[in-house]
C-alpha atoms as a PDB file:
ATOM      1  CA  UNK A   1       0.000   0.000   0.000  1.00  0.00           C
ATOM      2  CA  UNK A   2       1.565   2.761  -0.813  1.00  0.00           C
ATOM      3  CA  UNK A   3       2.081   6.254   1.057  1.00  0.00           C
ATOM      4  CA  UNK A   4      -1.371   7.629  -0.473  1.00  0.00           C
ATOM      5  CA  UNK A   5      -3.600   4.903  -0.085  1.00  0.00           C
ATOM      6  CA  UNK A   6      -2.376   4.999   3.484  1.00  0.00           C
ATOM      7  CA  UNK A   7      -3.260   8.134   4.491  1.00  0.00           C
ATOM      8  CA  UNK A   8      -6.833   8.567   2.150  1.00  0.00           C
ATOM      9  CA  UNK A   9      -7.181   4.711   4.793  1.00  0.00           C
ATOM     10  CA  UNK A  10      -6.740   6.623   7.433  1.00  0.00           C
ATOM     11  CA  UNK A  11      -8.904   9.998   7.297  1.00  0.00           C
ATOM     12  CA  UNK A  12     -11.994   7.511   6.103  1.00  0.00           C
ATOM     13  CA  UNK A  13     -11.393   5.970   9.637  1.00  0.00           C
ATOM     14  CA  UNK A  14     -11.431   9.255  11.469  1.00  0.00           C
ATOM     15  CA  UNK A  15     -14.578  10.230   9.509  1.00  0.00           C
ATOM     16  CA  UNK A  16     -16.322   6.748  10.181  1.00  0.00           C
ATOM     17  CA  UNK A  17     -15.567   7.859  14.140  1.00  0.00           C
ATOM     18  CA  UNK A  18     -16.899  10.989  14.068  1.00  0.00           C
ATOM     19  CA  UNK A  19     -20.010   9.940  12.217  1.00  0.00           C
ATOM     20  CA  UNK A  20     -20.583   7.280  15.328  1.00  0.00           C
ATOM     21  CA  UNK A  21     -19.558  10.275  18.187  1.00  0.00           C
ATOM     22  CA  UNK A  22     -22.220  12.600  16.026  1.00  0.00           C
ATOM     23  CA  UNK A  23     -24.685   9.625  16.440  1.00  0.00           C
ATOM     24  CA  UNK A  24     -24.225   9.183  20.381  1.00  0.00           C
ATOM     25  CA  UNK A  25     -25.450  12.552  20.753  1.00  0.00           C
ATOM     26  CA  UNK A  26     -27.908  12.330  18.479  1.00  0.00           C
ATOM     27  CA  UNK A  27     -32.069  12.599  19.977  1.00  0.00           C
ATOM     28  CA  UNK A  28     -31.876   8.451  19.680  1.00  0.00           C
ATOM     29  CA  UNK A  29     -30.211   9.281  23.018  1.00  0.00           C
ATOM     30  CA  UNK A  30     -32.430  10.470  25.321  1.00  0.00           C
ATOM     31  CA  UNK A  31     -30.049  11.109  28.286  1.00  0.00           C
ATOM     32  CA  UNK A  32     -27.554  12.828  26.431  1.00  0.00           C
ATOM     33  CA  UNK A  33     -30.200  14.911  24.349  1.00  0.00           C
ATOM     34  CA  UNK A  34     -31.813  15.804  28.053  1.00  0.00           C
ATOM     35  CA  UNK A  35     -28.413  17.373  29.398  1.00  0.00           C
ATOM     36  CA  UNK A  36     -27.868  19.152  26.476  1.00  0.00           C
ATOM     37  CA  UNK A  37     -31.188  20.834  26.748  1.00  0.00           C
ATOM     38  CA  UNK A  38     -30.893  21.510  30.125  1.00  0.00           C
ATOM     39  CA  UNK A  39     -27.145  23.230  29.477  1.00  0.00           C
ATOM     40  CA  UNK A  40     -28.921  25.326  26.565  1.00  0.00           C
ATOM     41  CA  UNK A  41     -31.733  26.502  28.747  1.00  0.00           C
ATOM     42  CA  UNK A  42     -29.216  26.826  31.813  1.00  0.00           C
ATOM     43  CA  UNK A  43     -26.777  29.318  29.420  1.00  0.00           C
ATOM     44  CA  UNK A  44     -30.337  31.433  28.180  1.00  0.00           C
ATOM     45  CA  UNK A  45     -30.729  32.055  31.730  1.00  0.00           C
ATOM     46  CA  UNK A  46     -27.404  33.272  32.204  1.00  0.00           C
ATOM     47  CA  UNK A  47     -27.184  35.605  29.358  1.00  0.00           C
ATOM     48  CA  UNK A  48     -30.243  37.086  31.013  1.00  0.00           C
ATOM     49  CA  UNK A  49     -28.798  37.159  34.011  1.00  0.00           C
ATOM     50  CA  UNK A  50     -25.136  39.207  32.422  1.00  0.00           C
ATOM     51  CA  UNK A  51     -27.490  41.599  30.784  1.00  0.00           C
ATOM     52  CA  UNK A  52     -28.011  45.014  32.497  1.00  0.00           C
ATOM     53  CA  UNK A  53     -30.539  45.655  34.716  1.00  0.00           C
ATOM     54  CA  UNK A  54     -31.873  48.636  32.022  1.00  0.00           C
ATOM     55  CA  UNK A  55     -32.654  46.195  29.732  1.00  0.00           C
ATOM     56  CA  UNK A  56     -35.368  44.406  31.518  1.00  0.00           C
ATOM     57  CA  UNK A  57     -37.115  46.917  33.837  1.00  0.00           C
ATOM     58  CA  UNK A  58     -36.834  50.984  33.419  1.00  0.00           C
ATOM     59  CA  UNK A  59     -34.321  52.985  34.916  1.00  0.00           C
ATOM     60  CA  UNK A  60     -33.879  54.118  38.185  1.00  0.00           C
ATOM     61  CA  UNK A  61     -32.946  58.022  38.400  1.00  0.00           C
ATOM     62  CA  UNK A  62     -33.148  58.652  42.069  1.00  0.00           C
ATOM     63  CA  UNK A  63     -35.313  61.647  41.774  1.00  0.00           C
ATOM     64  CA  UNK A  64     -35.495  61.716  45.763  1.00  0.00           C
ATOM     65  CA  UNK A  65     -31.934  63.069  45.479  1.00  0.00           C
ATOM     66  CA  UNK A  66     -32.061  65.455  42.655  1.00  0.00           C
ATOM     67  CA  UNK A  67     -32.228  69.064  44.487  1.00  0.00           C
ATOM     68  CA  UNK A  68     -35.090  70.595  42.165  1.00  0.00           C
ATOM     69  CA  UNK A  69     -36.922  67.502  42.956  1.00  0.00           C
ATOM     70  CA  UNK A  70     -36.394  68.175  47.112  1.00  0.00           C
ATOM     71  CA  UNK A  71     -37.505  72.195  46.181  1.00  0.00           C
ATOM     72  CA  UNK A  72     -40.941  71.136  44.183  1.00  0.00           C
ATOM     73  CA  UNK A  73     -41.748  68.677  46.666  1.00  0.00           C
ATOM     74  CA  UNK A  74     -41.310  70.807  49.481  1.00  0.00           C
ATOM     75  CA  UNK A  75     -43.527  73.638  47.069  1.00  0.00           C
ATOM     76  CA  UNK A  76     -46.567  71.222  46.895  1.00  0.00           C
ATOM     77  CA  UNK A  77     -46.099  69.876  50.501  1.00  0.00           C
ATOM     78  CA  UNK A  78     -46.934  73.402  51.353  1.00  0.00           C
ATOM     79  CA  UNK A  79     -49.837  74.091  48.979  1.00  0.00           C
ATOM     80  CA  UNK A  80     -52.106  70.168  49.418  1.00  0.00           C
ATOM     81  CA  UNK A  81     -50.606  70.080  53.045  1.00  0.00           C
ATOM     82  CA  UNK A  82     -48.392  66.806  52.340  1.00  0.00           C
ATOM     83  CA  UNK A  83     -45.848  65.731  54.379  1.00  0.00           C
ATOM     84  CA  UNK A  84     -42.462  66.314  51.837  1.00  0.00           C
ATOM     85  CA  UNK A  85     -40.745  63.520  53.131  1.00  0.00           C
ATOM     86  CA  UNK A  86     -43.518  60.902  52.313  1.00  0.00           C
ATOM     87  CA  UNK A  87     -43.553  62.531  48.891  1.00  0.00           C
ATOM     88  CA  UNK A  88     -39.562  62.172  48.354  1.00  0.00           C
ATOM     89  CA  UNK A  89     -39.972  58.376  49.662  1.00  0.00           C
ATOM     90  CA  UNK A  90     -42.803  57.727  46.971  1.00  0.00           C
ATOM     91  CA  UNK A  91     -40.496  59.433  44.429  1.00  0.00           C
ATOM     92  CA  UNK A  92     -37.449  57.190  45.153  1.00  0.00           C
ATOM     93  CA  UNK A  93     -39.850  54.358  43.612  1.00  0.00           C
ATOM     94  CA  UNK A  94     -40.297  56.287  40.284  1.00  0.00           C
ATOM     95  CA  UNK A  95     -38.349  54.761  36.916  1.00  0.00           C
ATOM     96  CA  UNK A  96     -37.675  56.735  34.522  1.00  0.00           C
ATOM     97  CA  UNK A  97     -39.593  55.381  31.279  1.00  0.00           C
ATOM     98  CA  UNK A  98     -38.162  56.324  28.009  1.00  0.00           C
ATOM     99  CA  UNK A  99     -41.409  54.579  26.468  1.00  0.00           C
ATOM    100  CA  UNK A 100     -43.170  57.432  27.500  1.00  0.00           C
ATOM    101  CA  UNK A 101     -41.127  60.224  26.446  1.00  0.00           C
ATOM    102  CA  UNK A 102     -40.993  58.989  22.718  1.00  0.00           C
ATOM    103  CA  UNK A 103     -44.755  58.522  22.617  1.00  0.00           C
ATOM    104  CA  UNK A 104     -45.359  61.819  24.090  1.00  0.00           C
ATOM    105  CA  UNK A 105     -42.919  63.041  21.049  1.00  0.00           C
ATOM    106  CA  UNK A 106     -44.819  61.211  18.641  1.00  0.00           C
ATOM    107  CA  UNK A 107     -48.111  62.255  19.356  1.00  0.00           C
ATOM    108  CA  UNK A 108     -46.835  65.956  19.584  1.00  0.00           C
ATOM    109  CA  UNK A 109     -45.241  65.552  16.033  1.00  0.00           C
ATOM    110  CA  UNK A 110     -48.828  64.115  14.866  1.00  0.00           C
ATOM    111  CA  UNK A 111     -51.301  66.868  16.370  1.00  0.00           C
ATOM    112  CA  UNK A 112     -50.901  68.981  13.144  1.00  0.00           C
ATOM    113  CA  UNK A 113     -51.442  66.482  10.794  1.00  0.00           C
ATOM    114  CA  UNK A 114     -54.531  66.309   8.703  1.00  0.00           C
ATOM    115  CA  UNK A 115     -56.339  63.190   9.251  1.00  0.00           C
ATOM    116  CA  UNK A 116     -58.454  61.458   6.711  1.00  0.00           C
ATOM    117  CA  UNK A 117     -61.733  61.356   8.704  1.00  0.00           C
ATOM    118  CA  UNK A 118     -62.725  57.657   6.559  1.00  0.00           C
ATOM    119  CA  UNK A 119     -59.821  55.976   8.383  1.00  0.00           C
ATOM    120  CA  UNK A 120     -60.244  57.341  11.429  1.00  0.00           C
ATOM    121  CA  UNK A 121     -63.865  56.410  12.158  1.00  0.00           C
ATOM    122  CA  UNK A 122     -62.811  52.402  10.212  1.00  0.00           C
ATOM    123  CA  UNK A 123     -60.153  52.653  13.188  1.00  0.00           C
ATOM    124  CA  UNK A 124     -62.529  53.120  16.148  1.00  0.00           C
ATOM    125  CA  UNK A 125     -66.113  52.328  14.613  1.00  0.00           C
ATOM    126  CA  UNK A 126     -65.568  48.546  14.775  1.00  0.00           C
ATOM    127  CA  UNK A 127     -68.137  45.611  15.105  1.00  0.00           C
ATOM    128  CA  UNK A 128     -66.389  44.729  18.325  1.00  0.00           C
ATOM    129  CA  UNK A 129     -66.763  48.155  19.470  1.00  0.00           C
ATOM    130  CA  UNK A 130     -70.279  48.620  18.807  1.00  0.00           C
ATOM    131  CA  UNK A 131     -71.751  45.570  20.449  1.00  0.00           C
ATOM    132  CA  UNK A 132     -69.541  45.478  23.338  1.00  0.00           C
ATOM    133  CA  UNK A 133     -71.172  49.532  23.697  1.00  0.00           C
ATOM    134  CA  UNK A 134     -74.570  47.830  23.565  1.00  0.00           C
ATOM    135  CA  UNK A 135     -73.665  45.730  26.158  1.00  0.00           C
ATOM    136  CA  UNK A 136     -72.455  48.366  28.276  1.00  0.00           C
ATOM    137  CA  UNK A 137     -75.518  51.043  27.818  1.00  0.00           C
ATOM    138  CA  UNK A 138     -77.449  48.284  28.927  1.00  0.00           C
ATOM    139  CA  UNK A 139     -75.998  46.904  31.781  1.00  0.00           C
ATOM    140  CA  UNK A 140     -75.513  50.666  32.805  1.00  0.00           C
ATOM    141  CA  UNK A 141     -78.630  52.085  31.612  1.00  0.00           C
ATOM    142  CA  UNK A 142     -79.686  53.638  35.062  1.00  0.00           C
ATOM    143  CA  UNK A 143     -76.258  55.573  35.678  1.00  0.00           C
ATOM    144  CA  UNK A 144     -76.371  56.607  32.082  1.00  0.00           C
ATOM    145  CA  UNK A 145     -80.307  57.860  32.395  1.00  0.00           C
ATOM    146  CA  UNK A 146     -79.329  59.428  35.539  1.00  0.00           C
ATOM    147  CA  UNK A 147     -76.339  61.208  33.582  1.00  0.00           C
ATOM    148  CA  UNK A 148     -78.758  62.231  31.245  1.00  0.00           C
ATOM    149  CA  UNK A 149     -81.595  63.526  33.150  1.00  0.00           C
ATOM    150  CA  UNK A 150     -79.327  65.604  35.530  1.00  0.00           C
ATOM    151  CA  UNK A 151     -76.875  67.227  32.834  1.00  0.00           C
ATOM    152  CA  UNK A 152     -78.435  66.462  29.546  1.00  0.00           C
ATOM    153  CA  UNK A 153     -75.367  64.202  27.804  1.00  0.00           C
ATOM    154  CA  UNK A 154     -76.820  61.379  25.853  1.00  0.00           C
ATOM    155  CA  UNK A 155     -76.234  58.406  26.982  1.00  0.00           C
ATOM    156  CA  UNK A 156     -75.292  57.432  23.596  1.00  0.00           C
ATOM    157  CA  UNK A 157     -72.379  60.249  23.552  1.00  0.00           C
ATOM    158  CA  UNK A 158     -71.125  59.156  26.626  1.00  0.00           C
ATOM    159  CA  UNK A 159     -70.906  55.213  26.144  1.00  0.00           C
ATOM    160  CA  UNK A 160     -69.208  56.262  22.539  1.00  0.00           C
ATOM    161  CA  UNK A 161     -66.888  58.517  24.644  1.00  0.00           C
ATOM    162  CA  UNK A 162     -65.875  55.470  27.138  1.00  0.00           C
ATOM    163  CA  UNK A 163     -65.661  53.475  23.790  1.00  0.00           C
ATOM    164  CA  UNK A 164     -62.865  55.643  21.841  1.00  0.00           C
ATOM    165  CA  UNK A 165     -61.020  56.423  25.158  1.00  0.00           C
ATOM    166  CA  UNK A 166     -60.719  52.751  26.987  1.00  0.00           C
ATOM    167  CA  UNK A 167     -62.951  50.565  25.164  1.00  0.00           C
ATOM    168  CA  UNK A 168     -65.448  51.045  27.799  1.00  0.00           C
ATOM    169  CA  UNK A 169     -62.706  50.136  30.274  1.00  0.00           C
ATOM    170  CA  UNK A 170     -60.972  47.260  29.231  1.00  0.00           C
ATOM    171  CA  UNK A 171     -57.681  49.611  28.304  1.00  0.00           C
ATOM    172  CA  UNK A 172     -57.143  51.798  30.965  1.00  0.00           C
ATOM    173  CA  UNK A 173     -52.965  51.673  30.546  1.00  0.00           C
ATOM    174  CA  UNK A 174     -50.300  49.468  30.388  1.00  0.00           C
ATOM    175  CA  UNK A 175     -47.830  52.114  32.289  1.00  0.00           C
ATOM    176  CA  UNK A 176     -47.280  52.843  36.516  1.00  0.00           C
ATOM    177  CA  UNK A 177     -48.882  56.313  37.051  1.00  0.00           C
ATOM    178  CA  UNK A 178     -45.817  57.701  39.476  1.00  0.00           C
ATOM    179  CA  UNK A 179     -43.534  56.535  36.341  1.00  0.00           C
ATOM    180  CA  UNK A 180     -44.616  58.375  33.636  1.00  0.00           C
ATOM    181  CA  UNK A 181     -45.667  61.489  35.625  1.00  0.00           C
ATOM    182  CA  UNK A 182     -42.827  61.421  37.302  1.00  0.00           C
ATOM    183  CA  UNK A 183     -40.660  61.282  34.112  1.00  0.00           C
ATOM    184  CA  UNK A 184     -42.574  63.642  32.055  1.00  0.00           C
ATOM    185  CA  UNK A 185     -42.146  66.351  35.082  1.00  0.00           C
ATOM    186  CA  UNK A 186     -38.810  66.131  35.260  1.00  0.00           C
ATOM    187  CA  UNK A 187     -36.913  64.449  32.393  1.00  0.00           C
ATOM    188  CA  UNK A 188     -39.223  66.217  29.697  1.00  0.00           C
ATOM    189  CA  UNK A 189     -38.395  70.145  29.564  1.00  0.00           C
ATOM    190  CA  UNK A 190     -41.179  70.872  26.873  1.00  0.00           C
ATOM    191  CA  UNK A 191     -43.802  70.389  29.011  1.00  0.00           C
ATOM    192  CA  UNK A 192     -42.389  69.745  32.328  1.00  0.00           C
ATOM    193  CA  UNK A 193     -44.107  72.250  34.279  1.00  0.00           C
ATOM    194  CA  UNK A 194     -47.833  70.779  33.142  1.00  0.00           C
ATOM    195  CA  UNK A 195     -46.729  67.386  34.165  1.00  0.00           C
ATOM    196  CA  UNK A 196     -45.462  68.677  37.249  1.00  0.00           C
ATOM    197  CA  UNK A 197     -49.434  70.097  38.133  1.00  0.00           C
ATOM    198  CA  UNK A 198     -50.231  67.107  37.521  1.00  0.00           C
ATOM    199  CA  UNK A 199     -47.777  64.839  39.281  1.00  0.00           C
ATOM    200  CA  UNK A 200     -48.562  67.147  42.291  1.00  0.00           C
ATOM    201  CA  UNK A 201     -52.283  65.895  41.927  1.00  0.00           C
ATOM    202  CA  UNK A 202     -51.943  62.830  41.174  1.00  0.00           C
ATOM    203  CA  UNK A 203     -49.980  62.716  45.008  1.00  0.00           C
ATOM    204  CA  UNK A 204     -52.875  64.426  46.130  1.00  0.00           C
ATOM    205  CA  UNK A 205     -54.945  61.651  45.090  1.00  0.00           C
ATOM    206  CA  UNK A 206     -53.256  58.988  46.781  1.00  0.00           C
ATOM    207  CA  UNK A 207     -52.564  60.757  50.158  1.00  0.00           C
ATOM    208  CA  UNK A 208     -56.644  60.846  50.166  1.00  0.00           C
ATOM    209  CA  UNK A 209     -56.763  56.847  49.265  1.00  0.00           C
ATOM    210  CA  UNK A 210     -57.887  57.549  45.770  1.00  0.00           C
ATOM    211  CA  UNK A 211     -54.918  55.120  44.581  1.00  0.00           C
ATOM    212  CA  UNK A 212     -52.179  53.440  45.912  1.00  0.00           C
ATOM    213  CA  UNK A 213     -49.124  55.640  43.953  1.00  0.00           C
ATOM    214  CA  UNK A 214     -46.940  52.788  43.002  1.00  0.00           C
ATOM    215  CA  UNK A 215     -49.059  50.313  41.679  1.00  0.00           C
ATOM    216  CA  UNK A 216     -52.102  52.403  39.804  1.00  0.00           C
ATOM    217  CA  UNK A 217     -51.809  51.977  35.684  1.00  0.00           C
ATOM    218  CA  UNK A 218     -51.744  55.107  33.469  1.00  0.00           C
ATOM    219  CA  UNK A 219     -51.620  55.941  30.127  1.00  0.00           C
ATOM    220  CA  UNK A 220     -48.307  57.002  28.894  1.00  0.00           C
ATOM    221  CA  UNK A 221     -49.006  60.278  29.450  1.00  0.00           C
ATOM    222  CA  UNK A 222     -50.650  59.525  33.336  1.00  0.00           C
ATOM    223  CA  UNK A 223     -54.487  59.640  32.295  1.00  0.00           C
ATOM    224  CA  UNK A 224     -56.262  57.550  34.245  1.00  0.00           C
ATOM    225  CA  UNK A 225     -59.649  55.377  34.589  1.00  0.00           C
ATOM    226  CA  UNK A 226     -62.276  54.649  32.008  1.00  0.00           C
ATOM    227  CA  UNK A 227     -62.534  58.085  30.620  1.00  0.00           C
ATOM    228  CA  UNK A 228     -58.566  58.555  30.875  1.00  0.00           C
ATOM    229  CA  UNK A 229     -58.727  61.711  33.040  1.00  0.00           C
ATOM    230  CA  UNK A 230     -55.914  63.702  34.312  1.00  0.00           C
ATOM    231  CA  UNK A 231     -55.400  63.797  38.008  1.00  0.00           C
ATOM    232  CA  UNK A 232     -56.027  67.574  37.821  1.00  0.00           C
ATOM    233  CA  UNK A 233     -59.142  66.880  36.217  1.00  0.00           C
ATOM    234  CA  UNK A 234     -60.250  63.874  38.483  1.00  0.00           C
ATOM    235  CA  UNK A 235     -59.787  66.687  41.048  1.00  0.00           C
ATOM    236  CA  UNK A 236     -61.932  68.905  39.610  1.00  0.00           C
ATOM    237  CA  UNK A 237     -64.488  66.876  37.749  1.00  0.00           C
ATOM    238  CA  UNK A 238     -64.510  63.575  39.555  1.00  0.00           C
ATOM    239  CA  UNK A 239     -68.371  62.892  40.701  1.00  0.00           C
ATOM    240  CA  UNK A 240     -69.074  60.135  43.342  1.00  0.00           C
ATOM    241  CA  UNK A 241     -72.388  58.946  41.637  1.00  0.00           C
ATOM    242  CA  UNK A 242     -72.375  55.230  42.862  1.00  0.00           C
ATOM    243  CA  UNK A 243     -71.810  56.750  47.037  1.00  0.00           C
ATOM    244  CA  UNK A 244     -69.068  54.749  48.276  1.00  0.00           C
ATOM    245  CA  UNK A 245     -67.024  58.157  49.602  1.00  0.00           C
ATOM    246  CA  UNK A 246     -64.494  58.941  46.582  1.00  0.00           C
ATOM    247  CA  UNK A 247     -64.905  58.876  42.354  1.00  0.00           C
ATOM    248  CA  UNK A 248     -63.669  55.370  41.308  1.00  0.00           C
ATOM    249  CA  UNK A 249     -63.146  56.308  37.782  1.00  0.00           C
ATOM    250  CA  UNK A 250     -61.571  52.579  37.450  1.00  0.00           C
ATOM    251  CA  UNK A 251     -63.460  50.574  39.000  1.00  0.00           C
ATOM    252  CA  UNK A 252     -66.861  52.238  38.823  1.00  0.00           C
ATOM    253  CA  UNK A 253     -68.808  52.972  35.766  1.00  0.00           C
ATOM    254  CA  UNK A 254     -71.461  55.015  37.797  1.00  0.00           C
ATOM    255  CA  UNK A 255     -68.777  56.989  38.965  1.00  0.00           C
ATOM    256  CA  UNK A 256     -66.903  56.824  35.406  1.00  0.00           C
ATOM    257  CA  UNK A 257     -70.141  58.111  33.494  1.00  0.00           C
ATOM    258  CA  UNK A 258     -71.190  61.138  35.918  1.00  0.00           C
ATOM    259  CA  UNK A 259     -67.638  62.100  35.556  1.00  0.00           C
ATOM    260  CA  UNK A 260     -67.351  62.218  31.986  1.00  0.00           C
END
């Protein structure tokens, strides 16, 4: 044999053996196949793990320590008689929530745009819409005569105004109130001082019991409830129809209805 045919011998024999180590750890072995799934899964988790804390939850600014955040909460202590330390401590829980910023943006950039008026209504006049409205005007049909009788809204213009703005409640917002106020106050200069109004009622709200101020869902700009009111405005305009001592314009739809 010569030289050649020895060697060409030889690499067929080192194929032939990694064909059969290929094979082992092939899913015809169960054992194997099990660890390596196990290691795969095992490594996912790790890469999770080694990635920054940013990239799965917002960031944390520490707003508690910022020195114009000390002077405005000091300012609204004063005027809704809070205590400014309770409102620094539910501060230091606020993330900073770039989500909202860019939407905020967004919507700004859009305001002036014409809109065709056919899309618009194919957008929001759905078959979905419509009978889950039904639904709702009857199952609420003395609130919304009430609403009617006492300040003359139709109850058809209200349930269509519940409609466009939550879907009659089922989208209230995907976002922590104290988040996005919080950002938009002070990590948004265009518009920071309305945010900061609003912020400061939104605090107001919660030192009464209206909502617990970590864990109540906004919009990404902080509207809240069925009819996605301000805090200002749930100050101003929120009605107590349904008599349980304070305008539940989540949970309510009596409440939710006189208020709108």
């Amino acid at each position: 044999m010569t030289a050649l045919a020895t060697r060409m011998s030889l690499k067929r024999l080192k194929r032939k053996k990694q064909r059969k180590t290929v094979m082992s750890q092939s899913p015809e072995n169960p054992d194997l196949m099990r660890r390596y799934v196990i290691t795969s899964i095992a490594a996912a988790f790790l890469t999770l793990k080694a990635r920054p804390v940013q990239a799965l939850i917002e960031t944390s600014k520490k707003y508690e320590t910022r020195t114009d955040v000390q002077a405005w909460a000091q300012e609204i202590a004063t005027r809704y008689g809070l205590n400014p330390s309770n409102i620094l401590a539910t501060l230091a829980k606020a993330r900073h929530v770039k989500t909202s910023v860019r939407l905020l943006a967004k919507s700004a950039s859009e305001s002036d745009r014409v809109r065709d008026w056919r899309l618009y209504r194919q957008k929001f006049l759905t078959d979905e819409r419509i009978k889950k409205g039904a639904k709702f005007m009857r199952r609420y049909a003395k609130w919304l005569e009430y609403a009617e009788e006492h300040w003359g809204i139709p109850s058809s213009i209200l349930t269509a105004v519940l409609g466009i703005e939550t879907l009659y409640g089922q989208s209230i917002g995907r976002f922590r109130a104290l988040d996005v106020l919080t950002t938009l106050s002070f990590d948004h200069e265009r518009r920071s001082a309305f945010f900061r109004e609003e912020l400061a009622a939104y605090l107001a709200l919660c030192d009464k019991g209206h909502f617990n101020p970590v864990t109540q869902r906004a919009s990404y700009a902080g509207a809240i409830g069925m009819p996605q009111f301000m805090p200002t405005n749930i100050l101003k305009y929120g009605v107590d129809l349904d008599g349980d001592g304070k305008p539940d314009l989540i949970h309510s739809a009596a409440d939710a209805i006189a208020s709108t």
